[in-house]
C-alpha atoms as a PDB file:
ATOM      1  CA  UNK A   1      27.176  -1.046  50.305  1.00  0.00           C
ATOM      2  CA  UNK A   2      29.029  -1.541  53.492  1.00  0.00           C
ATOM      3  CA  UNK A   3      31.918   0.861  52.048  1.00  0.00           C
ATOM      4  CA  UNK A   4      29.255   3.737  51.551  1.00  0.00           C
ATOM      5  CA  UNK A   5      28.191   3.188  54.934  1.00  0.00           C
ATOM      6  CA  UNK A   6      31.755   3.546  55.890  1.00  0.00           C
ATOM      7  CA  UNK A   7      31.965   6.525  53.971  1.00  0.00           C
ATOM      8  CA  UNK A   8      28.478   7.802  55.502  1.00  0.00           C
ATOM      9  CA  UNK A   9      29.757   7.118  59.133  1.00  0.00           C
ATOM     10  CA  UNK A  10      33.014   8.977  58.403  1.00  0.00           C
ATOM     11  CA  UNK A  11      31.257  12.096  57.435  1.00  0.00           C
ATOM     12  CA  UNK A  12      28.725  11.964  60.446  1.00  0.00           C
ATOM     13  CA  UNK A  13      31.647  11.924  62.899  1.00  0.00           C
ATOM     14  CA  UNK A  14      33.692  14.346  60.839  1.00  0.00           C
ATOM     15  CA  UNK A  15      30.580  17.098  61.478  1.00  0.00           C
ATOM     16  CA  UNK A  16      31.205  16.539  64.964  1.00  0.00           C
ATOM     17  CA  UNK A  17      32.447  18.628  67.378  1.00  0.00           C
ATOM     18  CA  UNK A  18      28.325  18.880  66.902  1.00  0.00           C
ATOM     19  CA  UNK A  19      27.940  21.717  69.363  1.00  0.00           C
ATOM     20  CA  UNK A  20      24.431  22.202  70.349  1.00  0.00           C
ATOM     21  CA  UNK A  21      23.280  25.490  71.463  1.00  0.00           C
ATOM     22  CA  UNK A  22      19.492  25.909  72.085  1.00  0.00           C
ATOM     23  CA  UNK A  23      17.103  23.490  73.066  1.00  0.00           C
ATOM     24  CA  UNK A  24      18.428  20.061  72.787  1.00  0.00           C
ATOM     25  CA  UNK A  25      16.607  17.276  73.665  1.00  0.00           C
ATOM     26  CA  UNK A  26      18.655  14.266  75.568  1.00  0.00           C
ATOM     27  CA  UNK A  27      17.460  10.932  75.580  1.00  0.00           C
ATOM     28  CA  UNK A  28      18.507   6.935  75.507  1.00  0.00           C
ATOM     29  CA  UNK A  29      17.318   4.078  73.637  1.00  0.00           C
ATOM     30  CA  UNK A  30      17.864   0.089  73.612  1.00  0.00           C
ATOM     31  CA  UNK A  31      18.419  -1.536  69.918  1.00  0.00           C
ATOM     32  CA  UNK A  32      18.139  -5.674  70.204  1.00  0.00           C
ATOM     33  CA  UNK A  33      15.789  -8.371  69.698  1.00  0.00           C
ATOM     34  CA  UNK A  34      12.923  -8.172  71.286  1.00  0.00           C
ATOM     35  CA  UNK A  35      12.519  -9.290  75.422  1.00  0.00           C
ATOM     36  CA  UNK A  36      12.162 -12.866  76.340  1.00  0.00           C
ATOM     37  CA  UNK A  37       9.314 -14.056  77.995  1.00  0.00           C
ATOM     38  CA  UNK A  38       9.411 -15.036  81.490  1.00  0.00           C
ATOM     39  CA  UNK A  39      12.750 -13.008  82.083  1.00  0.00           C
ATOM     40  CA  UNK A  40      12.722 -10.217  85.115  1.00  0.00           C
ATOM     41  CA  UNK A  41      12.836  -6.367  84.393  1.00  0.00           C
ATOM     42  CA  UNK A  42      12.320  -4.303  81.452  1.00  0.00           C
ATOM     43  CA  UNK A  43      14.525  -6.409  79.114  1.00  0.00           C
ATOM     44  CA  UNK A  44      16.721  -4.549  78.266  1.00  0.00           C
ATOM     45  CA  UNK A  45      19.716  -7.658  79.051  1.00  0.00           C
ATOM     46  CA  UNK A  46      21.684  -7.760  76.082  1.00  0.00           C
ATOM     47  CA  UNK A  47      21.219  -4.855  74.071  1.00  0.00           C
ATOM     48  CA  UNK A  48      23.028  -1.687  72.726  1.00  0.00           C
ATOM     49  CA  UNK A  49      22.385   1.448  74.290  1.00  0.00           C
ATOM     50  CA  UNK A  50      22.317   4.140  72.155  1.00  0.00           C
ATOM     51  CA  UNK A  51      22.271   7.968  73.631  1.00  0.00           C
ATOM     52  CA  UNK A  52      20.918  10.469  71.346  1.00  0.00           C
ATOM     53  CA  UNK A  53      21.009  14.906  71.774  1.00  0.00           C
ATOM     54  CA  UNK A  54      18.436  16.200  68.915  1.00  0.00           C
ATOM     55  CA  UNK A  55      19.014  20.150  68.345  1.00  0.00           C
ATOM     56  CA  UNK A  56      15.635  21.399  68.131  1.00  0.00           C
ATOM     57  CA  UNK A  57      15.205  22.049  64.470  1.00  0.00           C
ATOM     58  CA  UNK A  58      18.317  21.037  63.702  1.00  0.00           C
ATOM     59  CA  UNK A  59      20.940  17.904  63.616  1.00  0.00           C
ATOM     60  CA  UNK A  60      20.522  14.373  65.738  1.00  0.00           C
ATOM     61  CA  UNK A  61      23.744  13.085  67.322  1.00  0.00           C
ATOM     62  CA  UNK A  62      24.217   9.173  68.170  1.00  0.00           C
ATOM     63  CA  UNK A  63      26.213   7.440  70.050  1.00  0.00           C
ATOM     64  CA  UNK A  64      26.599   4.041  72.008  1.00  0.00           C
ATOM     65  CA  UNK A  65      27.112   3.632  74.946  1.00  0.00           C
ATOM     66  CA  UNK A  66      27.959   1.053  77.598  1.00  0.00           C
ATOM     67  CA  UNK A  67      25.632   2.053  80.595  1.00  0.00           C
ATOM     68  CA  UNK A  68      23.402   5.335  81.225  1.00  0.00           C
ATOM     69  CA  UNK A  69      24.874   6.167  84.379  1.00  0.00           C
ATOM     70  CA  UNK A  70      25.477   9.898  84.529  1.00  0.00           C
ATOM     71  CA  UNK A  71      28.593   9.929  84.450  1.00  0.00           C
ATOM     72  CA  UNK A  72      28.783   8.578  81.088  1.00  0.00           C
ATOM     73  CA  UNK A  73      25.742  10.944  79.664  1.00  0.00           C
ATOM     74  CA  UNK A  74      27.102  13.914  81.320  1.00  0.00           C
ATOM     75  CA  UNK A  75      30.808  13.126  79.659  1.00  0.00           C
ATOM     76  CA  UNK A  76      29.076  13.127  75.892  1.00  0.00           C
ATOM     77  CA  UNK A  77      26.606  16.080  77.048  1.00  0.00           C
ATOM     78  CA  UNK A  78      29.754  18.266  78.543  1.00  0.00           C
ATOM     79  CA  UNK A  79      31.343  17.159  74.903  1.00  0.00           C
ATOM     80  CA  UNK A  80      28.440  18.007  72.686  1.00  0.00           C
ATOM     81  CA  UNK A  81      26.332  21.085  73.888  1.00  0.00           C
ATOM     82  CA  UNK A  82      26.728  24.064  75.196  1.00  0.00           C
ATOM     83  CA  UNK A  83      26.556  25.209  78.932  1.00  0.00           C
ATOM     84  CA  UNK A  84      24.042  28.223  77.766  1.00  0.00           C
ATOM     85  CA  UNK A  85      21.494  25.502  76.082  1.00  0.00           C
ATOM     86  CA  UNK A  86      18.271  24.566  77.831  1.00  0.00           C
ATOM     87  CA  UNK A  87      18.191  20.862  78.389  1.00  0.00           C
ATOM     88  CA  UNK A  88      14.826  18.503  77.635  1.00  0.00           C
ATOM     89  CA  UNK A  89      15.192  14.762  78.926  1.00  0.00           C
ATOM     90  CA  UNK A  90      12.443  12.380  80.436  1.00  0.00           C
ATOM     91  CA  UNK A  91      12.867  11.730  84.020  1.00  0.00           C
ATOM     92  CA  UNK A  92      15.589   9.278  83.661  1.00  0.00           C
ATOM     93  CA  UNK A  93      17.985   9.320  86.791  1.00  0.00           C
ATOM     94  CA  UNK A  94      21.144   9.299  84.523  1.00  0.00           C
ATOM     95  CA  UNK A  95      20.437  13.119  84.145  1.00  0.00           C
ATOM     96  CA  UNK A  96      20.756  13.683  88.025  1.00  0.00           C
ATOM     97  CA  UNK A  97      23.265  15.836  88.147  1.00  0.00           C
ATOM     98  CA  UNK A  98      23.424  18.403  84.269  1.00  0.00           C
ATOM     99  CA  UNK A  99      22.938  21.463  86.928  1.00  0.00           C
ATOM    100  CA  UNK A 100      25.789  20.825  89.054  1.00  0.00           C
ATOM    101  CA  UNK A 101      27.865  20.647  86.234  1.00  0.00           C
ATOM    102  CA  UNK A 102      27.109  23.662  84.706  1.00  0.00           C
ATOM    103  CA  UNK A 103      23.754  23.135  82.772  1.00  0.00           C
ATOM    104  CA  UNK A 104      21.053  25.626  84.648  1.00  0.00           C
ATOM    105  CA  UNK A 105      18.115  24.947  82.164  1.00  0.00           C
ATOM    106  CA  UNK A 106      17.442  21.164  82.485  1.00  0.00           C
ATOM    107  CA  UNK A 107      13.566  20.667  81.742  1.00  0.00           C
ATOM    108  CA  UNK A 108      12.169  17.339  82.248  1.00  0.00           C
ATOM    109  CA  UNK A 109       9.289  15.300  81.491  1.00  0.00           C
ATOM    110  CA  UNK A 110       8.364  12.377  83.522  1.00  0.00           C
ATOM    111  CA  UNK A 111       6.890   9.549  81.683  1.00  0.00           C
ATOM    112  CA  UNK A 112       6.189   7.792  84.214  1.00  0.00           C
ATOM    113  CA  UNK A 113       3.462  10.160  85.158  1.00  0.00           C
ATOM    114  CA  UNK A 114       2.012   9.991  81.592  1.00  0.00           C
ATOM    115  CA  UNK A 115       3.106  13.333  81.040  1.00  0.00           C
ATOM    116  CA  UNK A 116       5.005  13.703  77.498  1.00  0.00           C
ATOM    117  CA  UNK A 117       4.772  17.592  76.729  1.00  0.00           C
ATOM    118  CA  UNK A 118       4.414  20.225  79.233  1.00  0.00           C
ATOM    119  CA  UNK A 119       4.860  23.703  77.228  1.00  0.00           C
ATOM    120  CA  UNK A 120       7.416  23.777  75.360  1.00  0.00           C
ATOM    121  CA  UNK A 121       8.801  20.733  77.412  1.00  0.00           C
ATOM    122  CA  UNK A 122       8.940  17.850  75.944  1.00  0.00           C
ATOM    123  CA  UNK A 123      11.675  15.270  74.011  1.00  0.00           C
ATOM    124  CA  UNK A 124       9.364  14.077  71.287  1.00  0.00           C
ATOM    125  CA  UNK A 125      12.044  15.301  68.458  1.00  0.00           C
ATOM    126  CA  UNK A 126      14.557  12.673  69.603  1.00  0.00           C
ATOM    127  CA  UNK A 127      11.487  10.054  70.516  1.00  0.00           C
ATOM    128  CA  UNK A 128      10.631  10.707  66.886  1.00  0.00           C
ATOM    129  CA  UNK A 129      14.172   9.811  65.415  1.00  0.00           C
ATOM    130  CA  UNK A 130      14.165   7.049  67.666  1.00  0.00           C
ATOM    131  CA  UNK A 131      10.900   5.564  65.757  1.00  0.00           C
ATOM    132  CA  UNK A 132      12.072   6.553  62.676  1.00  0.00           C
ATOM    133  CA  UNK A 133      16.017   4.461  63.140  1.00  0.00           C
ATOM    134  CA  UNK A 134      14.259   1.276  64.853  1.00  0.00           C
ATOM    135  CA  UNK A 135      11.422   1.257  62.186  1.00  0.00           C
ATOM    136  CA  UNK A 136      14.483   1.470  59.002  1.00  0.00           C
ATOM    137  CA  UNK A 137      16.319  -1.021  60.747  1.00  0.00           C
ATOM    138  CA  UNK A 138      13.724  -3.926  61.532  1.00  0.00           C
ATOM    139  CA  UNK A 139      13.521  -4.139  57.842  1.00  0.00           C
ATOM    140  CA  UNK A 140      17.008  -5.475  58.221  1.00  0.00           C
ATOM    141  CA  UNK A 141      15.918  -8.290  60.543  1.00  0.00           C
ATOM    142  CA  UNK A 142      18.833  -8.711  62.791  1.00  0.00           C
ATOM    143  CA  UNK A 143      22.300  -6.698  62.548  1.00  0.00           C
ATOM    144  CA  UNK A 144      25.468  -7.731  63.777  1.00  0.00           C
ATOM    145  CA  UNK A 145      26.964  -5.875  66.575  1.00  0.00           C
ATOM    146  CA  UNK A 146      29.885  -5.104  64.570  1.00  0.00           C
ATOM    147  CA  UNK A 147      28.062  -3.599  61.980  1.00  0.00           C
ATOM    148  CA  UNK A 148      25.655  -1.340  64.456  1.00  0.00           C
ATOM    149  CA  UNK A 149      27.286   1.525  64.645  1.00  0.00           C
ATOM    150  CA  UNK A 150      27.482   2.222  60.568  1.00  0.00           C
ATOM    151  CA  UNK A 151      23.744   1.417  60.483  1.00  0.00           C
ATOM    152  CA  UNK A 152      23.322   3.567  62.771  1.00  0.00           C
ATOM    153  CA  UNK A 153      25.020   6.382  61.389  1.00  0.00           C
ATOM    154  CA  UNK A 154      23.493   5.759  58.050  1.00  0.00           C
ATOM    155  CA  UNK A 155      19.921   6.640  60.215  1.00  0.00           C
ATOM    156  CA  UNK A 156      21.389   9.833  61.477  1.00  0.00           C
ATOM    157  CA  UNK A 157      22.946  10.752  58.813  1.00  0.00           C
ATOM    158  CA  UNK A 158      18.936  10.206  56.421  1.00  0.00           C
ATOM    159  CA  UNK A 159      17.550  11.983  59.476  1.00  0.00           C
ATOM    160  CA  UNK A 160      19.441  15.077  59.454  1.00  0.00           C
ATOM    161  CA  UNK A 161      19.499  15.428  55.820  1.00  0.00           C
ATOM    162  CA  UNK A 162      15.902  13.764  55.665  1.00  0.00           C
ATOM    163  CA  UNK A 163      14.893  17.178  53.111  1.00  0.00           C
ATOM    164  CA  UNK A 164      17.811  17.230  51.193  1.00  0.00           C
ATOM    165  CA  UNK A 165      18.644  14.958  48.163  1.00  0.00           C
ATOM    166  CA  UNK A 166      20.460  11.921  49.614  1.00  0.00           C
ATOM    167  CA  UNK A 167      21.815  11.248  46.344  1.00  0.00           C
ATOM    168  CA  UNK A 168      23.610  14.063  45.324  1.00  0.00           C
ATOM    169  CA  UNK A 169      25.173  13.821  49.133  1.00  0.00           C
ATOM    170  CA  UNK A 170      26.093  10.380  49.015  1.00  0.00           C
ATOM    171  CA  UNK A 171      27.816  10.895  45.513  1.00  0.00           C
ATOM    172  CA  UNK A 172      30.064  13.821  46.545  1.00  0.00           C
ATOM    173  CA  UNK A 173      30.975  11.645  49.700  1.00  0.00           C
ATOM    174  CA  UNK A 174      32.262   9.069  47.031  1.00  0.00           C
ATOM    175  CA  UNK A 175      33.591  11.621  44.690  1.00  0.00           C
ATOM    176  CA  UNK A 176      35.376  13.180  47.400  1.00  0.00           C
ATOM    177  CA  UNK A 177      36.844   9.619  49.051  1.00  0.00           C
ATOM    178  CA  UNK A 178      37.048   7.255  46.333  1.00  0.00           C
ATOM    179  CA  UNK A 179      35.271   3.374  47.042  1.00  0.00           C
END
């Protein structure tokens, strides 16, 4: 199992350069065990940060990383979509910045306001795969960190190929690089 995963993970990053063009939705999300009583902040201490750009009707690309500073978002969003896209992300701080470097359409919605759509703003694609990768995943209860990243590449890859037959792709993989 852990070879087709392998195999899986191979593929997702050989689609990439995944250049978006369009509205992509940016967003960030924190995989672990759930927060410990009694601890301060949002509990998010110890757990991997995964940051996620959903082409609207199109692909989902993952990716961990180690903070959600900007500079580290804006190096994977210079990377992955296009300068002539129009940006959706949630009022996160870590996308301070996309229109100095180039990205003039950068639509947010701010959460913290309880607003989660305004028009055709809004980052409930990406919020969606989110729910959909943490709710496969539980069933798994507990993954090693080692191991993360191919699970999580096995949820992209079901996501974007969510209405195609899984099967048939997942055999050619094989057929194509031998177990």
């Amino acid at each position: 199992v852990m070879e087709i995963r392998h195999r899986i993970y191979d593929f997702c990053n050989s689609e990439s350069p995944f250049i978006a063009l369009g509205d992509v939705e940016l967003d960030e999300s924190y995989f672990g065990a759930r927060r410990v009583r009694g601890k301060r902040g949002r509990g998010a201490y110890g757990k991997t940060i995964v940051f996620g750009l959903l082409k609207r009707g199109g692909k989902v690309y993952t990716e961990i990383v180690p903070d959600c500073k900007s500079k580290t978002l804006q190096d994977i969003v210079r990377g992955k979509v296009s300068a002539k896209s129009v940006i959706h992300t949630d009022g996160w701080r870590g996308y301070d910045g996309l229109v100095d470097i180039g990205y003039d359409k950068h639509f947010r919605v701010n959460h913290g306001n309880n607003e989660f759509a305004n028009k055709q703003t809004h980052i409930n694609g990406i919020e969606s795969f989110w729910s959909f990768a943490k709710t496969r995943l539980v069933k798994f209860h507990g993954i090693s960190k080692s191991t993360f990243n191919l699970h999580l590449k096995e949820c992209e890859f079901r996501f974007n190929y969510r209405n195609d037959n899984l099967y048939a792709i997942i055999l050619k993989l094989v057929r194509n690089n031998p177990l």
